[in-house]
N, C-alpha and C. Protein backbone atom coordinates (compact mmCIF):
# COMPACT_ATOMS: atom_id res chain seq x y z
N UNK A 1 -96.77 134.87 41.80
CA UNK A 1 -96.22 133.80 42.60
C UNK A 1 -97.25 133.38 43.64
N UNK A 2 -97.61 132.07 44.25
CA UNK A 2 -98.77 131.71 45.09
C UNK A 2 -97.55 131.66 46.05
N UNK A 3 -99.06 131.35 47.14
CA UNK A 3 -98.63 131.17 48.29
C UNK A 3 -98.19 129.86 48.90
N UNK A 4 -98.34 129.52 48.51
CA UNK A 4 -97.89 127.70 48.96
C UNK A 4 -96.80 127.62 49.08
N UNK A 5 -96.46 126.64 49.76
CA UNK A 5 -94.66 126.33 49.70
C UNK A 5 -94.52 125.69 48.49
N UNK A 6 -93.44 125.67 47.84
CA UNK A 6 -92.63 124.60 46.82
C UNK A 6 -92.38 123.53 47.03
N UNK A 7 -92.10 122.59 46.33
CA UNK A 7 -91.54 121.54 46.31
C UNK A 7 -90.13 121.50 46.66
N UNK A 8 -89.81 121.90 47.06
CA UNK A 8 -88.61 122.35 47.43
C UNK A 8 -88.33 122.03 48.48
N UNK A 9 -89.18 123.20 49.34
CA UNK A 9 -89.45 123.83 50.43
C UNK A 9 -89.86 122.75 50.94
N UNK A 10 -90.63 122.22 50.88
CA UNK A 10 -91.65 120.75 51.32
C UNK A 10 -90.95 119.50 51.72
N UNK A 11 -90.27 119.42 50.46
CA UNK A 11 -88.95 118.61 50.80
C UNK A 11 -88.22 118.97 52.57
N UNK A 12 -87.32 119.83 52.05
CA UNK A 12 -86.46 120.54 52.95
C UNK A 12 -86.98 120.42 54.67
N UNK A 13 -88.32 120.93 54.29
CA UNK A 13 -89.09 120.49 55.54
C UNK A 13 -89.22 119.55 56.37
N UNK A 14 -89.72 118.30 55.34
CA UNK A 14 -89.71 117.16 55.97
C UNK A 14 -88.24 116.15 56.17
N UNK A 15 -87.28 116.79 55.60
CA UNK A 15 -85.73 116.42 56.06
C UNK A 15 -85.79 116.77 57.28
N UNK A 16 -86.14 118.13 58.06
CA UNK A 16 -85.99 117.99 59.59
C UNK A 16 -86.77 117.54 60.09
N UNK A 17 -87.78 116.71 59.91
CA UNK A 17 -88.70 116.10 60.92
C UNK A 17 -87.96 114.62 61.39
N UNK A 18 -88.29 114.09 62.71
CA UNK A 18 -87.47 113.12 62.61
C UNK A 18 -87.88 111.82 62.26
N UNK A 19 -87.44 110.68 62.28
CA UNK A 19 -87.91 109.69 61.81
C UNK A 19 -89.36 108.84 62.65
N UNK A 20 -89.27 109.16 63.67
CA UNK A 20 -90.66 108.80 64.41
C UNK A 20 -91.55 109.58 64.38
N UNK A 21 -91.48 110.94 63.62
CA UNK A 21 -92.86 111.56 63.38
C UNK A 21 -93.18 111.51 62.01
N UNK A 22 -92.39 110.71 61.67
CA UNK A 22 -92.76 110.24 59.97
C UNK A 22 -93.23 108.88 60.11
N UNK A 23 -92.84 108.08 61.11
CA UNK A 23 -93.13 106.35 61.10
C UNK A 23 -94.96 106.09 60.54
N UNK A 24 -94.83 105.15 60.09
CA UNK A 24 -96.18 104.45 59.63
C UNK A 24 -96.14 103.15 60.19
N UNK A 25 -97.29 102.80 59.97
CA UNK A 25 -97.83 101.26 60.74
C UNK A 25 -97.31 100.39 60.01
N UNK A 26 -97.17 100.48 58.58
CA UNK A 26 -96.26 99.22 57.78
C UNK A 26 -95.15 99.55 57.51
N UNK A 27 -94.00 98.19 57.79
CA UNK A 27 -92.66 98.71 56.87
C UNK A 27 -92.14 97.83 56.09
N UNK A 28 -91.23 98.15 55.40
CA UNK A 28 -90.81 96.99 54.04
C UNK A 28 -89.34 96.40 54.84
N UNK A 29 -89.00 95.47 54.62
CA UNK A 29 -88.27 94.66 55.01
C UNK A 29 -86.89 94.09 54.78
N UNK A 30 -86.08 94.44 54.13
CA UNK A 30 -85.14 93.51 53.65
C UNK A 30 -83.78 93.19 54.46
N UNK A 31 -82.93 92.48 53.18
CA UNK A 31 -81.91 91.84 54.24
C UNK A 31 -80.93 92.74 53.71
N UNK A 32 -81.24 93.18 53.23
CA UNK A 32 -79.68 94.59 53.06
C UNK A 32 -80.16 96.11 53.62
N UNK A 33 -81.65 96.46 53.71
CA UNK A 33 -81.60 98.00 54.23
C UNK A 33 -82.68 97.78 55.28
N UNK A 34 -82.27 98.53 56.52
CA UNK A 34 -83.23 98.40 57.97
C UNK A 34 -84.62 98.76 57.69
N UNK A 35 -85.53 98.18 58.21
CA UNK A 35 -86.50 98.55 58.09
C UNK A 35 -87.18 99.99 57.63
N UNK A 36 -87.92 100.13 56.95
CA UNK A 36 -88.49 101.31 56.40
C UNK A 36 -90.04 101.86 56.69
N UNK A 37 -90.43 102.20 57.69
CA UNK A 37 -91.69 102.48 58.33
C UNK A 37 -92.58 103.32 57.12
N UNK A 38 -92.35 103.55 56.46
CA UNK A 38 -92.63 104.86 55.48
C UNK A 38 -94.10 104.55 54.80
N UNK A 39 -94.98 103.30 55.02
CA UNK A 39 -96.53 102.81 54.38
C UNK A 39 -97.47 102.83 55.03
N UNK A 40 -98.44 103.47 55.22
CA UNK A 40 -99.58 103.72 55.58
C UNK A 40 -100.69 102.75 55.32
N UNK A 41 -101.11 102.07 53.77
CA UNK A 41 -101.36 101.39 52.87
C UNK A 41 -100.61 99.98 53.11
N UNK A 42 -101.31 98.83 53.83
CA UNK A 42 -100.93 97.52 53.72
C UNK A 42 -100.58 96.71 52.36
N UNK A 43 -101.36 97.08 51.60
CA UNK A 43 -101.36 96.49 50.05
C UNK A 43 -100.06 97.00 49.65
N UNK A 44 -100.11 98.36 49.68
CA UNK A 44 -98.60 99.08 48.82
C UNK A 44 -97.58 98.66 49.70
N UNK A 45 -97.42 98.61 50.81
CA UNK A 45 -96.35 97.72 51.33
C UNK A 45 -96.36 96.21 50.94
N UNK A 46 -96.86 95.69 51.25
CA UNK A 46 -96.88 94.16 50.42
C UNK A 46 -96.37 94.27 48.78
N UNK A 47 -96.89 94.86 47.95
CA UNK A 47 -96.26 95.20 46.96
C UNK A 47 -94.84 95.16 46.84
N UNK A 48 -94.49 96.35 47.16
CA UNK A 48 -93.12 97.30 47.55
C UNK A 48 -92.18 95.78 47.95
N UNK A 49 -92.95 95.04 48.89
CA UNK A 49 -92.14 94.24 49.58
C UNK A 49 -91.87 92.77 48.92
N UNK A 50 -92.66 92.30 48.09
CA UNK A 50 -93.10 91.28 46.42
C UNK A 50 -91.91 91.87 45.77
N UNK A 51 -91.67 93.24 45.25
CA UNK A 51 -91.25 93.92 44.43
C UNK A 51 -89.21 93.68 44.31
N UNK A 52 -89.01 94.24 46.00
CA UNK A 52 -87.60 93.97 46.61
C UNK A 52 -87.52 92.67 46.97
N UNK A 53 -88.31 91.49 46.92
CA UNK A 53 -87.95 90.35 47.55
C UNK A 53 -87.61 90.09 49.44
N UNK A 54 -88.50 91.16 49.75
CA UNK A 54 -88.71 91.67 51.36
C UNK A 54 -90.06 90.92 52.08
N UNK A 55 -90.47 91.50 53.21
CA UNK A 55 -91.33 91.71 53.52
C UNK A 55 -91.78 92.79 54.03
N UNK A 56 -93.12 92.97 54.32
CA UNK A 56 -93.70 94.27 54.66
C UNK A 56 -94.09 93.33 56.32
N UNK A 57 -93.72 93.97 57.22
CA UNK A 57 -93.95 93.86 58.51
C UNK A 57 -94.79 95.09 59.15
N UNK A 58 -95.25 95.12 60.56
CA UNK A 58 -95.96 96.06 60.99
C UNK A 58 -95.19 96.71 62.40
N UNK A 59 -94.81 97.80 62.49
CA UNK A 59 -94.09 99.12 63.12
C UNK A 59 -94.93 98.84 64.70
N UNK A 60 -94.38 98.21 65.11
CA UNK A 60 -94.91 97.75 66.91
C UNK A 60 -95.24 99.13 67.62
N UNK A 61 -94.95 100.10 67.40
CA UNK A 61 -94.23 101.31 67.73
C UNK A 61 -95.86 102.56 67.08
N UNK A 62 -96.64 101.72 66.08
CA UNK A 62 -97.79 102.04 65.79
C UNK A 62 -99.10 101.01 66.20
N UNK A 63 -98.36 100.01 65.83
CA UNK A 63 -99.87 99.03 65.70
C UNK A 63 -99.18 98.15 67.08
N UNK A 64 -100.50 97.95 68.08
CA UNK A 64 -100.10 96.57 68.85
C UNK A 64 -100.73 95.35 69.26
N UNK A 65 -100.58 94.82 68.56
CA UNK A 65 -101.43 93.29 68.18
C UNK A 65 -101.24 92.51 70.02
N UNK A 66 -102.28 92.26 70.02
CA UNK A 66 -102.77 91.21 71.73
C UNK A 66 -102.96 89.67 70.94
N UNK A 67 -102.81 88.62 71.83
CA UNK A 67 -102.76 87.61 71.41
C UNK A 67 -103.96 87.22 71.17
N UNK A 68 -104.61 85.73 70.23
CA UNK A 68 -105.42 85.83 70.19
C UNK A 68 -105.72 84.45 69.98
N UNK A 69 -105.46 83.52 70.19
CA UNK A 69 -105.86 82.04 70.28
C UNK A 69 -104.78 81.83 68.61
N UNK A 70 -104.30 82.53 67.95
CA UNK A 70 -103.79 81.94 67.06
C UNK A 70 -102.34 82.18 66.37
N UNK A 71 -101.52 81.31 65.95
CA UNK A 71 -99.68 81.70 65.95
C UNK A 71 -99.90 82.75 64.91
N UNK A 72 -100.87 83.48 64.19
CA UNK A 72 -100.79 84.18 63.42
C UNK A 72 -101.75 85.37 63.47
N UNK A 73 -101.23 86.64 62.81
CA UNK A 73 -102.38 88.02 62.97
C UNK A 73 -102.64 88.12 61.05
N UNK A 74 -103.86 88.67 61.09
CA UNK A 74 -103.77 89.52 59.43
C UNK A 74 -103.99 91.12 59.88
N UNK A 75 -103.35 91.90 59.48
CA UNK A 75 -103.31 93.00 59.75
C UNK A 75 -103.39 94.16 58.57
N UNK A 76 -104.56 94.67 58.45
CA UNK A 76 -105.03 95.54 57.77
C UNK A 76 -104.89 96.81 57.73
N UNK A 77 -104.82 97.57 56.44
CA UNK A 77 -104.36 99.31 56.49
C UNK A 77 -105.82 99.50 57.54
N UNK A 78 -105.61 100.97 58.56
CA UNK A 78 -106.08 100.90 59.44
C UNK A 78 -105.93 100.49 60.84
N UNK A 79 -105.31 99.54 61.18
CA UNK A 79 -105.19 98.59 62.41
C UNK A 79 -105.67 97.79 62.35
N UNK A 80 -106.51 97.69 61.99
CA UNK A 80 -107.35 96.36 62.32
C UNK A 80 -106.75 95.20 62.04
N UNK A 81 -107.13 94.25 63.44
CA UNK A 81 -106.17 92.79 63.12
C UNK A 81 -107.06 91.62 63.51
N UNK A 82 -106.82 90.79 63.42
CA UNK A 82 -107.25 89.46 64.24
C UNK A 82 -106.09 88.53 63.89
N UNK A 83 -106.02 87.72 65.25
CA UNK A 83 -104.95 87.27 65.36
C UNK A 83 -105.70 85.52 65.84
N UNK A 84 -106.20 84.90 64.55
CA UNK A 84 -106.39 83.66 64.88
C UNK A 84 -106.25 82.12 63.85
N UNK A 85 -105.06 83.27 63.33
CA UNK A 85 -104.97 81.84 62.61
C UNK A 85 -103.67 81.37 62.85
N UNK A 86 -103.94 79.71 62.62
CA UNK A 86 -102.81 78.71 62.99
C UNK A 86 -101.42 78.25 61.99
N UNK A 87 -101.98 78.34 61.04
CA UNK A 87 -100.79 78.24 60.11
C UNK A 87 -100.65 79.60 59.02
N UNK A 88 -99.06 79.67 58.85
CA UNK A 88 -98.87 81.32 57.87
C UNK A 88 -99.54 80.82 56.70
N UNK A 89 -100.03 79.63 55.98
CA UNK A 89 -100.72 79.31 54.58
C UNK A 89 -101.72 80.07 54.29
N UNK A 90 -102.63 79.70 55.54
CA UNK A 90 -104.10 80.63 55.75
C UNK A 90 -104.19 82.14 56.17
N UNK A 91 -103.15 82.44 56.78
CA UNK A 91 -103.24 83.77 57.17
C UNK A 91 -103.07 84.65 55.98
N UNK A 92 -102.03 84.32 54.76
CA UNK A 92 -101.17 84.78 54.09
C UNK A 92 -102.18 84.85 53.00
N UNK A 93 -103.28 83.87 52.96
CA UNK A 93 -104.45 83.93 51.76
C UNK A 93 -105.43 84.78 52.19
N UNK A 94 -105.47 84.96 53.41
CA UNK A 94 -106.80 85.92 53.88
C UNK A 94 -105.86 87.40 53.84
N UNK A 95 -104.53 87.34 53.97
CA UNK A 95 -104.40 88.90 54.10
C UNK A 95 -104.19 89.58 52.63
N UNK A 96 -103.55 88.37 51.98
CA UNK A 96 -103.98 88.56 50.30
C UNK A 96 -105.24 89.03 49.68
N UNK A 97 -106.58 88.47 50.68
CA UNK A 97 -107.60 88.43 50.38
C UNK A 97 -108.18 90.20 51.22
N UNK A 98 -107.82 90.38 51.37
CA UNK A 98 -108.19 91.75 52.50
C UNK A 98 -107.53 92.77 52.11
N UNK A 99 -106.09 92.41 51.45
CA UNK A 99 -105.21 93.45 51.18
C UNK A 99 -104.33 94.11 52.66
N UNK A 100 -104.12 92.89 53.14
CA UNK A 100 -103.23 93.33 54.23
C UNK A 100 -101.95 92.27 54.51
N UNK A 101 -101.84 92.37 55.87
CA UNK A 101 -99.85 91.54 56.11
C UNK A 101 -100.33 90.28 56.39
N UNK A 102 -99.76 89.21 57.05
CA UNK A 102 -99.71 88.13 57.91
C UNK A 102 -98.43 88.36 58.25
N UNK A 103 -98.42 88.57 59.67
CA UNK A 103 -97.52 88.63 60.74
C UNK A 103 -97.63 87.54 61.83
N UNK A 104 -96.10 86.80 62.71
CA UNK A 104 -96.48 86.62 63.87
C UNK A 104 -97.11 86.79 64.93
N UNK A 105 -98.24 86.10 65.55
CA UNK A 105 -98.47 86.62 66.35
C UNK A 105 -97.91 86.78 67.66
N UNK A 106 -98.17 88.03 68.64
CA UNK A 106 -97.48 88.09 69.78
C UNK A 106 -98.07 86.68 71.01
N UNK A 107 -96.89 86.36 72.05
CA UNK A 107 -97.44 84.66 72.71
C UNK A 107 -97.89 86.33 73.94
N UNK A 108 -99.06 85.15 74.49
CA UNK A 108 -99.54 85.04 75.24
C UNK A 108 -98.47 85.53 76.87
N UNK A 109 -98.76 86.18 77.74
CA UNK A 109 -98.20 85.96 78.85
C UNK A 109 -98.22 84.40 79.75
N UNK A 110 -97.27 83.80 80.40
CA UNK A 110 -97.62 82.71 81.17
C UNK A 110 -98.53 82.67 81.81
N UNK A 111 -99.66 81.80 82.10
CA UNK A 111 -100.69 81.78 82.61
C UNK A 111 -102.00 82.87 82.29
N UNK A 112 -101.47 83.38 81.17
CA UNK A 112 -102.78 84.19 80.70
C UNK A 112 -103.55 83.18 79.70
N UNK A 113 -104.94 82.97 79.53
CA UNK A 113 -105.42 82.47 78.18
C UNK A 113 -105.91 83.33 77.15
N UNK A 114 -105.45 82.97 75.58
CA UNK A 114 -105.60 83.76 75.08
C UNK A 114 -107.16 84.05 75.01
N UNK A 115 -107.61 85.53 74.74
CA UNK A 115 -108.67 85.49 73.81
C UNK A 115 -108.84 85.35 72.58
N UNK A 116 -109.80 84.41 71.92
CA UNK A 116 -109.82 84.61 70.21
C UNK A 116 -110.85 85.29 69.76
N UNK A 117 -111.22 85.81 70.16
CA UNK A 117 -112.18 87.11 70.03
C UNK A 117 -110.97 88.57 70.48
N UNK A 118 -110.15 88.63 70.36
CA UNK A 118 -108.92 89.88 70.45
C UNK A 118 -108.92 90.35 69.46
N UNK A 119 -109.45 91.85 69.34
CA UNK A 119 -108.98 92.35 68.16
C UNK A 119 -109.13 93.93 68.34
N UNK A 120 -109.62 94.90 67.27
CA UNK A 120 -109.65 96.25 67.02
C UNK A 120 -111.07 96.20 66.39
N UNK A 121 -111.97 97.35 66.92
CA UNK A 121 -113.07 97.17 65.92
C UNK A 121 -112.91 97.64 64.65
N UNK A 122 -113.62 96.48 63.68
CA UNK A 122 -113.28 96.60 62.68
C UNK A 122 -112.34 95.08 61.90
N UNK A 123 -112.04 94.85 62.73
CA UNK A 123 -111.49 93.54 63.00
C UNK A 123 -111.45 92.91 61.64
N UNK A 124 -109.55 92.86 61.58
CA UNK A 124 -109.77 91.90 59.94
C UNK A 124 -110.76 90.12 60.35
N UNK A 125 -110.51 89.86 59.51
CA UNK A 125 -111.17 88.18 59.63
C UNK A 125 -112.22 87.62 58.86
């Protein structure tokens, strides 16, 4: 018999952990079950989320996007974001193109200007 735990066991395990030490940066979306933090992998959430007729959104609670001169972010497995594009058409082809989300972007505070140079190094775009 090895030493490892089972599959079982593994399971069982991660039943008591709670749901915020399981959360991931992507989640799948729909209009019948609450959000699902459970993707690590932008692409496989996008998938997942194609698949259910959802979307894959990003877990605020992991990732936190700053404004950035544009109504839109692409947000990549990793973090990495840039947040400068103006219409969801273009965002939605570049995150296609990257293998990541297009999300809203967060507004600006009153009287702050955005930067469009805001991002994470590494920076989708």
């Amino acid at each position: 018999m090895g030493r490892g735990l089972s599959t079982a066991a593994l399971l069982a395990l991660a039943s008591l952990l709670s749901p915020a030490a399981l959360a991931a940066p992507f989640c799948l979306e729909t209009q019948t079950v609450p959000p699902q933090c459970i993707y690590f992998d932008a692409r496989d959430c996008s998938l997942e989320a194609n698949h259910q007729h959802g979307a894959c959104v990003i877990n605020p609670q992991e990732i936190g996007l700053e404004p950035g001169g544009g109504a839109y972010c692409v947000v990549v497995s990793g973090g990495a974001f840039s947040c400068t594009y103006q219409d969801p058409t273009s965002c939605s082809r570049e995150a296609l193109h990257q293998g990541g989300v297009c999300v809203t972007a967060p507004v600006a505070p009153a009287g702050t200007p955005p930067n469009p140079n805001q991002g994470r190094p590494g920076e989708a775009g």
